[in-house]
Every structure is written in structure tokens, then in C-alpha cells.
Protein backbone atom coordinates (compact mmCIF):
# COMPACT_ATOMS: atom_id res chain seq x y z
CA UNK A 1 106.28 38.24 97.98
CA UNK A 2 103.20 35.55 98.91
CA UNK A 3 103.19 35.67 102.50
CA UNK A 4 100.28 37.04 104.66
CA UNK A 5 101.56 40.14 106.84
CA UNK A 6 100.64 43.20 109.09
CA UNK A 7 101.54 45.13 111.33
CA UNK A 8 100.19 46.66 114.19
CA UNK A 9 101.61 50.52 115.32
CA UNK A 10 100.66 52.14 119.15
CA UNK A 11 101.17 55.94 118.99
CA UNK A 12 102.40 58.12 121.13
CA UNK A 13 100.32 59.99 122.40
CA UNK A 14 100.51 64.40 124.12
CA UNK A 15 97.47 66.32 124.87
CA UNK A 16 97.72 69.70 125.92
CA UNK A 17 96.64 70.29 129.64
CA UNK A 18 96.26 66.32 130.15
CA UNK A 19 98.23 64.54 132.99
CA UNK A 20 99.32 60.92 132.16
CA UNK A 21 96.33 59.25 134.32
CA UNK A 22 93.95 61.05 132.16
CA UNK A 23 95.22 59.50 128.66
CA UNK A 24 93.77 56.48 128.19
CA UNK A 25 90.09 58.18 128.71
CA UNK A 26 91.09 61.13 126.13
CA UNK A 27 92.78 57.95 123.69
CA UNK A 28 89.38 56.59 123.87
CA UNK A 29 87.35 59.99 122.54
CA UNK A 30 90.40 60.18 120.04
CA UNK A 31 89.37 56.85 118.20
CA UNK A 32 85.74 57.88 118.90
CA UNK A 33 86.29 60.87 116.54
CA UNK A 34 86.61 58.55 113.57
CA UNK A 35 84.56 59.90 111.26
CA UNK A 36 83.89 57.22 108.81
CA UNK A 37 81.17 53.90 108.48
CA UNK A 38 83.20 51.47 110.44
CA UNK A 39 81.65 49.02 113.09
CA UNK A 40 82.43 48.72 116.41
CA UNK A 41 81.62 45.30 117.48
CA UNK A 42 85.03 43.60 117.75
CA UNK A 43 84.65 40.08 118.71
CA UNK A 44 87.05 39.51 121.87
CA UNK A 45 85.87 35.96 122.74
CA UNK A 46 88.44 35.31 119.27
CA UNK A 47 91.16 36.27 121.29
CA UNK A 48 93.16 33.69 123.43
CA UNK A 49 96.40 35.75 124.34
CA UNK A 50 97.62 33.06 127.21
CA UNK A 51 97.72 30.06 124.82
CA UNK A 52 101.55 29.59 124.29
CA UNK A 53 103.33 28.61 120.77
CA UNK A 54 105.30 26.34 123.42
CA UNK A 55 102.00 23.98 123.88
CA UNK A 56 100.58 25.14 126.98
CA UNK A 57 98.63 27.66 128.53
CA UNK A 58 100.60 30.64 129.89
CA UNK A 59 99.46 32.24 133.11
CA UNK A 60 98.31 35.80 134.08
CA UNK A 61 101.14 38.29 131.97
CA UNK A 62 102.47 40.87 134.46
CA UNK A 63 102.56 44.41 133.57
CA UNK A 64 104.25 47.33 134.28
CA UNK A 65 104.17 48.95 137.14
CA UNK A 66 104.77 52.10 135.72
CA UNK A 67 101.35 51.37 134.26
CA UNK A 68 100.02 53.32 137.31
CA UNK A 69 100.65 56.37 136.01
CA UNK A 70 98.18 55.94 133.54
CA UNK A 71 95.73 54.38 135.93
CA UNK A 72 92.35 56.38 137.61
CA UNK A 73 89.87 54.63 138.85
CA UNK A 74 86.79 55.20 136.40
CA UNK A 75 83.41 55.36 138.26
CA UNK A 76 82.39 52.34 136.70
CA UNK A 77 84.00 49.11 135.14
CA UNK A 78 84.10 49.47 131.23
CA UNK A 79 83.18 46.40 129.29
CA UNK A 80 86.22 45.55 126.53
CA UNK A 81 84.14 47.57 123.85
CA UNK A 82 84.48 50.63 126.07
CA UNK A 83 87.97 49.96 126.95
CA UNK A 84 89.36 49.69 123.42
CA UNK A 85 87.01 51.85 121.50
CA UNK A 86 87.37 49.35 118.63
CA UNK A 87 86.19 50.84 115.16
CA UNK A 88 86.48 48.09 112.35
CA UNK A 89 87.30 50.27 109.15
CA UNK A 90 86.20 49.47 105.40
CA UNK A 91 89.77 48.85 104.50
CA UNK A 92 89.88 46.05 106.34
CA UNK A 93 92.06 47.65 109.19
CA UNK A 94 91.55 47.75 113.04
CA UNK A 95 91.73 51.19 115.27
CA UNK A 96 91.42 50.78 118.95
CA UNK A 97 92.38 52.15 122.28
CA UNK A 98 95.24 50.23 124.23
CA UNK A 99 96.83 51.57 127.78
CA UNK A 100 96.69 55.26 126.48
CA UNK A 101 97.79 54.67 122.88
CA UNK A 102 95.71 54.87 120.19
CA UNK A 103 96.94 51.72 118.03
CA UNK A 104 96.36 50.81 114.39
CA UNK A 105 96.54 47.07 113.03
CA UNK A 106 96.18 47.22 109.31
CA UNK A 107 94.24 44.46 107.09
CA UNK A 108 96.79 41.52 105.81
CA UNK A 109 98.73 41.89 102.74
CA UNK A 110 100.27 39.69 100.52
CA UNK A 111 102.34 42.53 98.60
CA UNK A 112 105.11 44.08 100.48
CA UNK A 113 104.35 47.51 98.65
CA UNK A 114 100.24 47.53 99.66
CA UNK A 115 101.41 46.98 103.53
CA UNK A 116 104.11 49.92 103.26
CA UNK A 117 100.77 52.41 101.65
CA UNK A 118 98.75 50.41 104.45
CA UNK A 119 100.91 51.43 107.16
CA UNK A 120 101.41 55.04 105.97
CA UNK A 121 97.38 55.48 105.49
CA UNK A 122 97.09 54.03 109.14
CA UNK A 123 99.45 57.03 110.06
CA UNK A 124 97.23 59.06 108.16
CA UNK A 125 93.79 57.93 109.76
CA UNK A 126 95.34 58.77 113.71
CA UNK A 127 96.50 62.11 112.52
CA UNK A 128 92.70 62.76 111.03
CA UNK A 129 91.34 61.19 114.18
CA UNK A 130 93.67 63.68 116.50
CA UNK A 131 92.66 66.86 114.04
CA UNK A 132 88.88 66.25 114.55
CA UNK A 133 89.28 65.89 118.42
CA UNK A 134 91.82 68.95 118.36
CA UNK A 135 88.76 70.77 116.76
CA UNK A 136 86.38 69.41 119.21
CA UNK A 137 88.46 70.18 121.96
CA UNK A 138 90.32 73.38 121.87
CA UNK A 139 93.53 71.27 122.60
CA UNK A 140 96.46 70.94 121.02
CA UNK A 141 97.17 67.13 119.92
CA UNK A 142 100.12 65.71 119.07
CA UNK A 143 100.47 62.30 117.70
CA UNK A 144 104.55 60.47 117.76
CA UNK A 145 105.32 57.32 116.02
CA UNK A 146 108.25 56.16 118.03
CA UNK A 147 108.72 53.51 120.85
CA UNK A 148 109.53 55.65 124.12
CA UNK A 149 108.24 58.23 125.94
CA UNK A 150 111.37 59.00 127.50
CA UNK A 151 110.23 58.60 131.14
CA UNK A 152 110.87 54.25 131.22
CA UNK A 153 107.50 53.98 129.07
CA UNK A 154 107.68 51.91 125.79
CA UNK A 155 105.29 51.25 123.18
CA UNK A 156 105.19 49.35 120.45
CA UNK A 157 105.46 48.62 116.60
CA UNK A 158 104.56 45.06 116.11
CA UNK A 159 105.04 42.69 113.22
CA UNK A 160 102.83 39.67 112.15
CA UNK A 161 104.10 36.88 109.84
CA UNK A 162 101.72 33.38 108.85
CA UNK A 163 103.46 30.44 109.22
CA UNK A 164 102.96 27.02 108.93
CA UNK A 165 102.49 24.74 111.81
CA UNK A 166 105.40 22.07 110.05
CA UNK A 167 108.16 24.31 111.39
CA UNK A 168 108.81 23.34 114.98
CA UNK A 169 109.24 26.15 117.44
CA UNK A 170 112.20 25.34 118.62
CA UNK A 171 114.12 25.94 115.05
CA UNK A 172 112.07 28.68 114.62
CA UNK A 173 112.78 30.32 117.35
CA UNK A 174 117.02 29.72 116.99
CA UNK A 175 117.00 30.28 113.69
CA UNK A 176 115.50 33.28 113.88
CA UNK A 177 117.25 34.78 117.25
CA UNK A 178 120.53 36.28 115.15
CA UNK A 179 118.47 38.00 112.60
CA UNK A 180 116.60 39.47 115.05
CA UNK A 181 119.32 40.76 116.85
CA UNK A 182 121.32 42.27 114.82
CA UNK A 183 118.82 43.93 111.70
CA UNK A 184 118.53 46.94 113.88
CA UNK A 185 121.27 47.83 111.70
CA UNK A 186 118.76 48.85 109.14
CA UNK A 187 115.98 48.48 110.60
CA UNK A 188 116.04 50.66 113.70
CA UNK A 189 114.96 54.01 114.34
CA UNK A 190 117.65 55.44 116.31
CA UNK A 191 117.57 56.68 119.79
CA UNK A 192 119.12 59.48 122.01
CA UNK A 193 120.89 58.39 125.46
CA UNK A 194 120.01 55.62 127.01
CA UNK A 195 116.50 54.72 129.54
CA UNK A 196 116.59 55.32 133.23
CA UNK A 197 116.05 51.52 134.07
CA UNK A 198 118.70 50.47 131.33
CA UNK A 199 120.90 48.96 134.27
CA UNK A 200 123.87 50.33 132.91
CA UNK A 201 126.08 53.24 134.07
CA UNK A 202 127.51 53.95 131.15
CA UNK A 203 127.36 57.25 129.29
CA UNK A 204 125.12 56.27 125.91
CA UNK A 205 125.14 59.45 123.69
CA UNK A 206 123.09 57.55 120.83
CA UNK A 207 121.34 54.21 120.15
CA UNK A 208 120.55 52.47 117.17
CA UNK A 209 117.21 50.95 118.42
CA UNK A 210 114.86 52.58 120.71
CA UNK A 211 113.29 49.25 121.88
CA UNK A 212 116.65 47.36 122.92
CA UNK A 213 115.88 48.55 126.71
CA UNK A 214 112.79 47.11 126.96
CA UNK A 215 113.81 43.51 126.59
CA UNK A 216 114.64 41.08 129.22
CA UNK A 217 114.06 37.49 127.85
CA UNK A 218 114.95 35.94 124.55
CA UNK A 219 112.07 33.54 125.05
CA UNK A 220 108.42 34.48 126.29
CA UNK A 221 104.82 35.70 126.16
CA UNK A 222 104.43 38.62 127.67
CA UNK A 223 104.17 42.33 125.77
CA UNK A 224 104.14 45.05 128.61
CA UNK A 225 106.84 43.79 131.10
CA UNK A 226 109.59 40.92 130.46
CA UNK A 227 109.98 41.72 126.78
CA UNK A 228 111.36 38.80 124.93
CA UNK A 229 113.42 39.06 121.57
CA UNK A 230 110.47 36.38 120.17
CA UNK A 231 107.33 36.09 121.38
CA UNK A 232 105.31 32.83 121.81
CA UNK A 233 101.49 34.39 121.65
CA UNK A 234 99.42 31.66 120.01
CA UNK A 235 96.38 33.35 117.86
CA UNK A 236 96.91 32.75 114.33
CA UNK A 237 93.53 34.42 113.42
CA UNK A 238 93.51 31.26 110.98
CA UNK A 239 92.69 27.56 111.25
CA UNK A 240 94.60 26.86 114.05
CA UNK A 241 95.45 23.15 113.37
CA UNK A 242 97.10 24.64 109.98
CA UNK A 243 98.66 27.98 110.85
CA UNK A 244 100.26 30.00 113.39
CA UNK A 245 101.11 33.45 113.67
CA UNK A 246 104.27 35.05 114.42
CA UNK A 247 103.59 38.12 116.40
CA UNK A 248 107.21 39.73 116.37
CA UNK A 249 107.72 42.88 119.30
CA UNK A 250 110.75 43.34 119.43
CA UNK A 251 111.08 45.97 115.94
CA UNK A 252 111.02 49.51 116.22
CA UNK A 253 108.69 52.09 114.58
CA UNK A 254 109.87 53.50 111.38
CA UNK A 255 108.95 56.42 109.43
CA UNK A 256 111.32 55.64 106.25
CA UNK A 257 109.47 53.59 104.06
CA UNK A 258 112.64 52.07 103.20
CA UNK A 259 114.30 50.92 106.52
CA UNK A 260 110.45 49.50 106.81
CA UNK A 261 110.38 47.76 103.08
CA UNK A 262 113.33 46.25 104.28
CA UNK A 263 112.76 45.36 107.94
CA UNK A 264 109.53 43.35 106.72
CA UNK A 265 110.86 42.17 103.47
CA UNK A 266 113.87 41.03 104.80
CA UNK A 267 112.03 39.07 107.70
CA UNK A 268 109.50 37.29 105.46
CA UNK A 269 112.47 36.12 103.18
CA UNK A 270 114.41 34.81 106.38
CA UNK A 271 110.69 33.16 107.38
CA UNK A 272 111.24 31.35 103.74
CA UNK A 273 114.32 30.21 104.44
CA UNK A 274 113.28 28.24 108.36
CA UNK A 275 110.35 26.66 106.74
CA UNK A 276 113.00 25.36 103.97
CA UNK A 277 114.57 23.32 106.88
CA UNK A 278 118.34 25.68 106.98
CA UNK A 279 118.91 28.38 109.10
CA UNK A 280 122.58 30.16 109.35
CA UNK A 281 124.98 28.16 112.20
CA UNK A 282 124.95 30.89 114.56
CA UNK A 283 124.54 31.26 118.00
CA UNK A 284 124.71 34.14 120.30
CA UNK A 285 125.79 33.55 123.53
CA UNK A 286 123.42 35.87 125.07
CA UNK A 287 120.71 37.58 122.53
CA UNK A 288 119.83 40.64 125.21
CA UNK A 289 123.22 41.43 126.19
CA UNK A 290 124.20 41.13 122.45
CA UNK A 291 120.74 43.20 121.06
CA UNK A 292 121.93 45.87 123.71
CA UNK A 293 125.24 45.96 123.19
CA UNK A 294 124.45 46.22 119.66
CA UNK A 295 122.11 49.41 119.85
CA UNK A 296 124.69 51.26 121.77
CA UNK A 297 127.81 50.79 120.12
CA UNK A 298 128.87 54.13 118.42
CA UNK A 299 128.33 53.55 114.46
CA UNK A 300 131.49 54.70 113.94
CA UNK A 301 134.03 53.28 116.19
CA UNK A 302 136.59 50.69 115.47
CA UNK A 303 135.52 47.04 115.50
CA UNK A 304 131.79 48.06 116.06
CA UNK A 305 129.12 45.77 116.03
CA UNK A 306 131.10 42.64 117.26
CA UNK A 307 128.92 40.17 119.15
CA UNK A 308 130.08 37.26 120.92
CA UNK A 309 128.88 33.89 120.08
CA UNK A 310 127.92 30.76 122.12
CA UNK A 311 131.19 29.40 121.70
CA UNK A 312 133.36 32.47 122.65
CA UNK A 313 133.89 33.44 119.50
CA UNK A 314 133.66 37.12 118.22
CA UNK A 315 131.24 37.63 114.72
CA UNK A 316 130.16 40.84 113.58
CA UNK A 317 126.52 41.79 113.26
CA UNK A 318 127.15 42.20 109.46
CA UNK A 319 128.05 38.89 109.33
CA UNK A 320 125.29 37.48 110.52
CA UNK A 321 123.13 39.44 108.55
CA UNK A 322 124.99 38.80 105.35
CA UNK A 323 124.71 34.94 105.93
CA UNK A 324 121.06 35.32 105.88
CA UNK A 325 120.65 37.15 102.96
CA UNK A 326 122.55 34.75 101.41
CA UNK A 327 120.77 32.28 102.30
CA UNK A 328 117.45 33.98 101.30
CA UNK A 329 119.07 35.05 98.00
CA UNK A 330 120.13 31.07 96.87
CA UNK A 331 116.05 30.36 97.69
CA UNK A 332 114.56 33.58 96.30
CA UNK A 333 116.59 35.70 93.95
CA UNK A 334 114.53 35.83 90.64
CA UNK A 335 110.98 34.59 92.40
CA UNK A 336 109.06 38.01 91.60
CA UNK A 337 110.03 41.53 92.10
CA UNK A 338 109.28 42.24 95.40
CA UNK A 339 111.91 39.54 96.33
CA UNK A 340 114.76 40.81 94.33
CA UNK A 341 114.31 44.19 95.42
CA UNK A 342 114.71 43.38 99.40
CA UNK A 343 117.60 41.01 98.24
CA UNK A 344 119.21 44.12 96.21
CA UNK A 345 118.71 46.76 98.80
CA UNK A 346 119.21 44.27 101.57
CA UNK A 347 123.21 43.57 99.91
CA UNK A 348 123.34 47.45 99.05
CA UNK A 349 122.53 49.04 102.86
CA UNK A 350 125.52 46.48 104.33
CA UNK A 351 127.57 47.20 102.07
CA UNK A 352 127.01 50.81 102.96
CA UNK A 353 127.32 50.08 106.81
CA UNK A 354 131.08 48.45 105.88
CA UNK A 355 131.78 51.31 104.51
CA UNK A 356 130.87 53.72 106.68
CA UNK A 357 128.83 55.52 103.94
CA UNK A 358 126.77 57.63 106.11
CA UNK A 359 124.96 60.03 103.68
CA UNK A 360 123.87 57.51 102.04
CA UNK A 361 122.50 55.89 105.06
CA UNK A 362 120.83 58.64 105.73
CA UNK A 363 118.87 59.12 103.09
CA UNK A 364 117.72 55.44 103.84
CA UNK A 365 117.63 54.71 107.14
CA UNK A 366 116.07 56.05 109.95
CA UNK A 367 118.97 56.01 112.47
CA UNK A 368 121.05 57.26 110.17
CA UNK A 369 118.36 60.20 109.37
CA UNK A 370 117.90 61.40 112.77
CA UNK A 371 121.63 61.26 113.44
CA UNK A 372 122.44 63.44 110.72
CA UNK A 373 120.27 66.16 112.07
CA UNK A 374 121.29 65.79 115.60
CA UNK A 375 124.95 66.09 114.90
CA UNK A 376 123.92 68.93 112.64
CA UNK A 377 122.10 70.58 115.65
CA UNK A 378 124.95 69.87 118.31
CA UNK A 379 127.71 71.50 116.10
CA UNK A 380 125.58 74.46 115.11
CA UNK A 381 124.92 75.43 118.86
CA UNK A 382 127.76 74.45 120.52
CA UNK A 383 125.73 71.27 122.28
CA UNK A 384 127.02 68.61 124.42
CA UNK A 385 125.34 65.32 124.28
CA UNK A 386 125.07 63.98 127.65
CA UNK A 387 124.43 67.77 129.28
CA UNK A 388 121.64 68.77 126.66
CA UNK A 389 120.57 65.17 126.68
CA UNK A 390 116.82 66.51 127.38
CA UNK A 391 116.79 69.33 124.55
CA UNK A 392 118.37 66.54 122.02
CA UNK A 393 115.42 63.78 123.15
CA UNK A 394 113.22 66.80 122.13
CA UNK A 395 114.46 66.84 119.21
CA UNK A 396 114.11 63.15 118.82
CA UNK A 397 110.03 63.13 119.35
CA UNK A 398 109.90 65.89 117.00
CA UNK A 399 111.58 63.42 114.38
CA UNK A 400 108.67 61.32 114.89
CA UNK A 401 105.61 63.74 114.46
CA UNK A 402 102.65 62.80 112.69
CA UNK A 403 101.63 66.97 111.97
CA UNK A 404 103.47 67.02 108.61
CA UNK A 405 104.61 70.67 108.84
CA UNK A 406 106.24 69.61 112.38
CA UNK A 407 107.59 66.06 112.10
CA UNK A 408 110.98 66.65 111.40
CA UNK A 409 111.02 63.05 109.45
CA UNK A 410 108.09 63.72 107.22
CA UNK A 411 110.44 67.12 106.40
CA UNK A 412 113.41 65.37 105.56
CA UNK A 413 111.45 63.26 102.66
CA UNK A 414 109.19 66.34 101.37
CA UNK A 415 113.23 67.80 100.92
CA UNK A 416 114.66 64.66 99.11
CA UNK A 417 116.27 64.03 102.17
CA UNK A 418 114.79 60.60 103.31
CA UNK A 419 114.34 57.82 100.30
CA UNK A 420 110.40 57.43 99.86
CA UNK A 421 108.55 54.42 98.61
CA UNK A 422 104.96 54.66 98.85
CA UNK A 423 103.31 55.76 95.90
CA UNK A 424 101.04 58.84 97.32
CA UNK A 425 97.99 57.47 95.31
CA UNK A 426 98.47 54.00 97.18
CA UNK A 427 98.40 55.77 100.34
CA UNK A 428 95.29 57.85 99.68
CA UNK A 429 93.93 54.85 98.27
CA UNK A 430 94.57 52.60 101.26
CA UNK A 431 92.84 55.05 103.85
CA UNK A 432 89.50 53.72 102.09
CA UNK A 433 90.19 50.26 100.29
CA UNK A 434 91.79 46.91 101.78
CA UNK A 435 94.19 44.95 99.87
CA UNK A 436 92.14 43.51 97.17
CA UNK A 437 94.36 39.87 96.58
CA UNK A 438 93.40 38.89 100.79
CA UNK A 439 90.15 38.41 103.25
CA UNK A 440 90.56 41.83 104.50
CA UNK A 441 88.64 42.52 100.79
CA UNK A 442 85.86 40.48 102.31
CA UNK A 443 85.79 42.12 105.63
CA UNK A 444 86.06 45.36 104.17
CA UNK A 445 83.04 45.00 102.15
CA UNK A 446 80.86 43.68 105.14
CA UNK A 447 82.35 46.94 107.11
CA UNK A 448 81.50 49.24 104.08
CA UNK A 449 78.00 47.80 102.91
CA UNK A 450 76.57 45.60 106.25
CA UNK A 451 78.33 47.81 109.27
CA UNK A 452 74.48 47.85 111.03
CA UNK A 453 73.93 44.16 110.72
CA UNK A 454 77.65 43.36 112.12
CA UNK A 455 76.59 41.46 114.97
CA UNK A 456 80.28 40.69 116.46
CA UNK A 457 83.64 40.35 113.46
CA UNK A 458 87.20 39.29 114.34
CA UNK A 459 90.40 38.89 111.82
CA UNK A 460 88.74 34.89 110.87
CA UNK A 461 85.04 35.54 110.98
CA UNK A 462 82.11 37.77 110.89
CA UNK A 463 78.75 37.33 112.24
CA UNK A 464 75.99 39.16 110.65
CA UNK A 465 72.26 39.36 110.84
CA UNK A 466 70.02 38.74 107.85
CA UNK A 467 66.49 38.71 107.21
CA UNK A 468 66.19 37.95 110.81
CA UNK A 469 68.64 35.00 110.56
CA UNK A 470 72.19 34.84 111.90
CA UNK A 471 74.91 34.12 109.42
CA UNK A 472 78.51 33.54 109.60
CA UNK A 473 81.91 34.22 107.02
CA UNK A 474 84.34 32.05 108.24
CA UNK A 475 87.70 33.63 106.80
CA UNK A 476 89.84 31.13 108.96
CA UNK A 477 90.93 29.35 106.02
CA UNK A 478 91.23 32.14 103.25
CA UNK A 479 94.51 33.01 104.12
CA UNK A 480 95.42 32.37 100.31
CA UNK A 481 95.57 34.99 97.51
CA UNK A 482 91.31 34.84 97.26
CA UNK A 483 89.61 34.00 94.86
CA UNK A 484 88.63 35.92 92.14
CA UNK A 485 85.43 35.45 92.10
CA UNK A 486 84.79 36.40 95.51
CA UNK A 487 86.41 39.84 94.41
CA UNK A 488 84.13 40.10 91.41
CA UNK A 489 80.94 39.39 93.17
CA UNK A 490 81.35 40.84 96.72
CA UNK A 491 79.89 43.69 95.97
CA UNK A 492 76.37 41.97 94.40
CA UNK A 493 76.17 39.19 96.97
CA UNK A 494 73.80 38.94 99.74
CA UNK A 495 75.34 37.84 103.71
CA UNK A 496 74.16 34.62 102.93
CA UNK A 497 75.21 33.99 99.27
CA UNK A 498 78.64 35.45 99.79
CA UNK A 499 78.88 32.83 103.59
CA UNK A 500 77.89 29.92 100.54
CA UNK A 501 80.47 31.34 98.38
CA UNK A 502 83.32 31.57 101.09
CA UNK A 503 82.30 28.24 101.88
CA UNK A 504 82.71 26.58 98.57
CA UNK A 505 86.00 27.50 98.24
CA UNK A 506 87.37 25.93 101.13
């Protein structure tokens, strides 16, 4: 695949003998316990989170007000560096404190397969971080990658896609609505019973996606409160007049590598496919009555996973989803390897929802994965679903450990249970080393060799000091596979030399 990506994962986050208002301070000391060179000096004044995709400036977000919980007064104001704790690593990545969560963003990748061993070294680098401030502490930490806390709080696993600025929003964003909708069929992580402000009285035993709850608009900025299906965040991190980023919220977190190869690969392709001027003729009639209703429906029941389109019309959520992969397949299929192997698998796992092949979803998927062991556990003991709802949401954190001799997911694969795709050398590789084809190279060497002359360093730039002088990489327009020479020579260049170099090739 050739398209710049990340992703960006906030943890869940228990601490024994810690009440909710006292997280965010103990999330801080968490990321403090990195113990690695990194730098610190994140440069906020790069961030513009109010300008709108739409063309205007958005005004204050609102959060929400369950945020309280989470809020004590410090004795002091914190600056933003306090707040967020940033530590810049030497692979390029980002760790930083947000609203009690220790979050992760890792360096861009061109390669589908470097960005699955990025992600799973980021999980990697929080569970180190929590070890060293168990040991510190006395306290027991546990780390969850998931989406809920099961108390109305959600958190999230965000995607990020470069674009070009040709594609207007407006196709973008219809084009793109039905996929996003409906590839919770592979791509979600499964959910027991439904949240307290869900609005619905129904009895939910099981969801497909633990974020559908959270989202109220199919249109809109915000990220805390008002979730929308697409978000219209304008920082590209990258020439502005050239690029924009897609900054997708509405995915879950996922601990099989595959339903995540496949959730990103699949997305990117469909990407391809807008900026090649056709997008599938679909229309929902409402995208968060039809994401909901989608996530709830039992897997198994007759005529599941209709949706109802604009015209009144019912279409199935497979059939949406196999109109875009076709559609990606008739513009990719034979491209490079990467491609045909989301196009393959992407065919193969709806194929194996029409058929109501469930092992084998299981050893793909996550909602599949953590069904299969719930239904396991409610026949073996005799349990009801809605009664020992509590006991069975239990069980569903415990699917999403980070402690690999307690996460029930990271058990499944060590048994052969749970399809894995990251190569265990990539991973231990990525903890240290950015991807080596993108400007997170660049950014990783200024981390690893200049981190005490970082004077401030965003996604698009770093400002360093040298020989008493200040000097600037501008990475806004490397968004390319880099060139090779700046690989080959990183390492023997000067601030100044490799700024000249970075500039020449622009």
C-alpha cells in the first residue's frame, strides 16, 4: 500500500487504591516512567483543532460532563507540557497524557504490515511504562485496550489517513458514510450489553462494536461529546494547501492483528477508490440509527444486518461492504501485495459472515473471539446474560488486558486461537526504530541523537539549536516514500546539513 497512516490508541486505564478524580495525575507519572531518550518538548502552537474540513472555524467543542469525575482541582494551573506529559520517542512515535488515558500515536507508515508491528510495540511501550510505575509504586496497574469503561465513559482508537485536497468533502464524506457503518462487521471488537445512556430499552445481550453508543452525529468536529461517524478536524500535519488529514473516531480498538490489517487496509483501499472520482450508490437513511442498529443485531438471527436506505429500501450490511470491495478490487487487485492481501481476506471474512462460519470468525475477528469465550463461560456455569451482565463485562475487560499472562486476548493467540500477523521481530524492532521509507525516520533520528537540543518538534517540523543558532526541518512536505539519501546520511549529518538536505528535496 503507498498511503501515509497512523493511528492513535487511549488506554484504559485501573490503579489499585485510585478513585477516578485521581487518574489523570497518576496517567501523568505513568508516561513519566518512560524510561528511554525521548524529548519532551511537543510543539502545541502546531495544533489548530477548531479549524473545520468544512472551511470555517469551529467554535469551543463541548465535553462530557461525565468528565467531572475525573476532574480535581490541582493547586496550580499546568501548562500543556504538564498536562500531557508528552515524551517524543526515537521511533518516531508520540506518548502523552489525555483526560486520564495514557494515549499512544505511532510514527506514519506507508506499509500496512510496519503500522500493525507499530501499533503492537505501542501496546508494548504502555505496558513497560505501567510495570516501572507498578514497581515504583507498590500498586497494582492494569492497562485495557478497549473503548468503554462500562460506567458511560468512552475512549478511543483513532485512525489517520492523508488525503489530497482535490477530493471535495462533501463526496468524501458520502462516499465514505456506508463503509463506515457497516465494517464493524470485521472490524469491531465486540461488546457485552448495551451503555446506560444508549436511549434504548431494549434488552442488548451482545454488541458488535463497543463505540456505536457514543455517536450522535454523522457529521462534526467534536471527539469527547457529539461523536460523529466522520470527523471534520482540519490538521493535516502536512502542507496544508496540498493535504488534509482524515482523522477517523469512530473505529474500535482491536487486539487481532487481523480484524486491524483489515479495518485499515480495507479503509485506505476505499480512500483509493473516492479520490478515483466513484463511490458505491448508497445511501443510508440514517447512519446512527443504522451503525446502532447494526452493532446490536444478534449475529445469528434471521435477516440480520439489514439497514434501511434513503429511499426506503432494505440492503444488507454485506452488501454494502461487498460493493466496495469491489470497487477497490477493479482499481487495486494486482498493485503490490499488501493490496491483494486486504482484497483476499476482505472477500474471505464476508463470505464467512454469509455463512455463518463462526469458528472461523473467531480465530479472526475480535467479536467473534470474545463471543466464543463468553458463550463458552455462560454454558459452563449456568449464566444468564442480562442477570450476570456485570460478571460477563468483567470478563470483557479481561479480554482486553495488556499483562500478557492475564489478557484473555493475548491468550487466545499464544494458543492458536486468534490469527496473528505481526512478525515478533517487527514488533521488538518497532519499540526502538521508526518506519524507515517515511519522516518519522527523520524525526526519530533528531529524538535519538539531538533530544537536548530539541527546542520545540511537532509531526511537520522540528526546531533545534546548533552551535548557538536556531535551525528548523520542515517535514511538511515529505509526506512521500523519502528519499534515500536522507536515510543513508541521517545518521552523519549535522542539524544544519540534514535542514539543507530536507530542503533540497522539496
Amino acid at each position: 500500500m503507498d498511503r501515509l497512516m497512523g493511528t492513535e490508541s487511549e488506554y484504559g486505564l485501573a490503579i489499585e487504591q485510585t478513585e477516578p478524580g485521581e487518574l489523570p495525575e497518576k496517567a501523568r507519572r505513568l508516561i513519566a516512567a518512560y524510561p528511554d531518550t525521548c524529548s519532551g518538548n511537543w510543539d502545541y502552537g502546531a495544533e489548530s483543532p477548531l479549524r473545520d474540513l468544512r472551511g470555517f472555524r469551529a467554535p469551543p467543542m463541548s465535553s462530557d460532563p461525565r468528565d467531572a469525575r475525573y476532574d480535581r482541582p490541582a493547586r496550580r494551573a499546568l501548562s500543556p507540557a504538564e498536562e500531557h506529559q508528552d515524551r517524543l520517542l526515537p521511533n518516531g512515535a508520540r506518548l502523552y497524557h489525555d483526560h486520564g488515558h495514557p494515549e499512544y500515536s505511532t510514527p506514519e507508515c506507508r506499509s500496512l504490515w510496519e503500522l500493525i508491528a507499530q501499533e503492537r510495540a505501542g501496546e508494548r511501550i504502555v505496558w513497560h511504562c505501567a510495570q516501572a510505575y507498578a514497581r515504583a509504586t507498590g500498586r497494582t496497574v492494569v492497562i485495557y485496550k478497549n473503548n468503554t469503561d462500562f460506567h458511560g465513559m468512552s475512549y478511543g482508537a483513532h485512525e489517520n489517513y492523508l488525503l489530497g485536497r482535490r477530493l471535495p468533502f462533501e463526496r468524501l464524506s458520502a462516499g465514505l458514510m456506508p463503509f463506515l457503518v457497516t465494517r464493524m462487521l470485521y472490524a469491531g471488537a465486540g461488546k457485552v450489553g448495551l451503555e446506560e445512556e444508549s436511549g434504548t430499552t431494549a434488552q442488548v445481550d451482545y454488541q458488535l462494536s463497543q463505540r456505536a453508543d457514543f455517536f450522535s452525529e454523522p457529521v462534526g468536529i467534536g471527539t469527547l461529546y457529539h461523536r460523529p461517524l466522520i470527523n471534520t478536524r482540519d490538521e493535516p500535519h502536512a502542507n496544508a494547501r496540498r493535504y488534509r488529514r482524515l482523522h477517523l473516531i469512530v473505529g474500535d480498538a482491536n487486539l487481532s492483528d487481523y480484524a486491524l490489517a483489515l479495518k485499515l487496509g480495507s479503509t485506505a483501499l476505499v480512500l483509493g477508490v473516492l479520490e478515483a472520482g466513484y463511490a458505491p450508490p448508497v445511501v443510508l437513511q440514517d447512519p446512527i440509527a443504522s451503525l446502532q442498529t447494526l452493532s446490536r443485531a444478534k449475529w445469528d438471527a434471521p435477516n440480520r444486518w439489514l439497514l434501511t436506505e434513503e429511499s426506503g429500501e432494505e440492503i444488507s450490511a454485506l452488501t454494502i461492504q461487498r460493493a466496495y470491495r469491489l470497487a477497490a478490487w477493479e482499481l487495486y487487485a494486482g498493485r503490490d501485495e499488501e493490496s491483494d492481501w486486504v482484497l483476499a481476506e476482505w472477500a474471505r471474512v464476508l463470505d464467512l459472515l454469509e455463512a455463518g462460519s463462526f469458528e472461523q470468525l473467531a480465530q479472526r475477528l475480535d467479536w467473534a473471539a470474545k463471543l466464543r469465550l463468553l458463550a463458552e463461560f455462560v454454558a459452563a456455569e449456568g449464566l444468564d446474560w442480562q442477570r450476570d451482565r456485570e460478571l460477563l463485562q468483567s470478563l470483557d475487560l479481561a479480554y482486553h488486558e495488556l499483562d500478557p499472562e492475564r489478557g484473555l486476548a493475548r491468550g487466545l493467540e499464544q494458543e492458536g486461537r486468534l490469527r496473528r500477523l505481526a512478525d515478533e521481530a517487527a514488533i521488538e524492532r518497532a519499540i526502538s526504530q521508526p518506519p524507515g521509507d517515511t519522516r518519522a525516520a527523520l524525526r526519530g533520528e533528531c529524538v535519538r541523537r539531538f533530544a537536548d537540543q530539541i527546542e520545540s518538534l511537532s509531526w511537520g517540523q522540528v526546531s533545534l539549536r546548533s552551535d548557538g543558532k536556531r535551525v528548523i526541518l520542515d517535514l511538511n512536505d515529505l509526506v512521500g516514500r523519502v528519499d534515500g539519501r536522507l536515510l543513508a546520511e541521517r545518521q552523519q549529518l549535522r542539524p544544519e546539513e540534514l535542514a539543507q538536505l530536507i530542503a533540497d528535496t522539496h
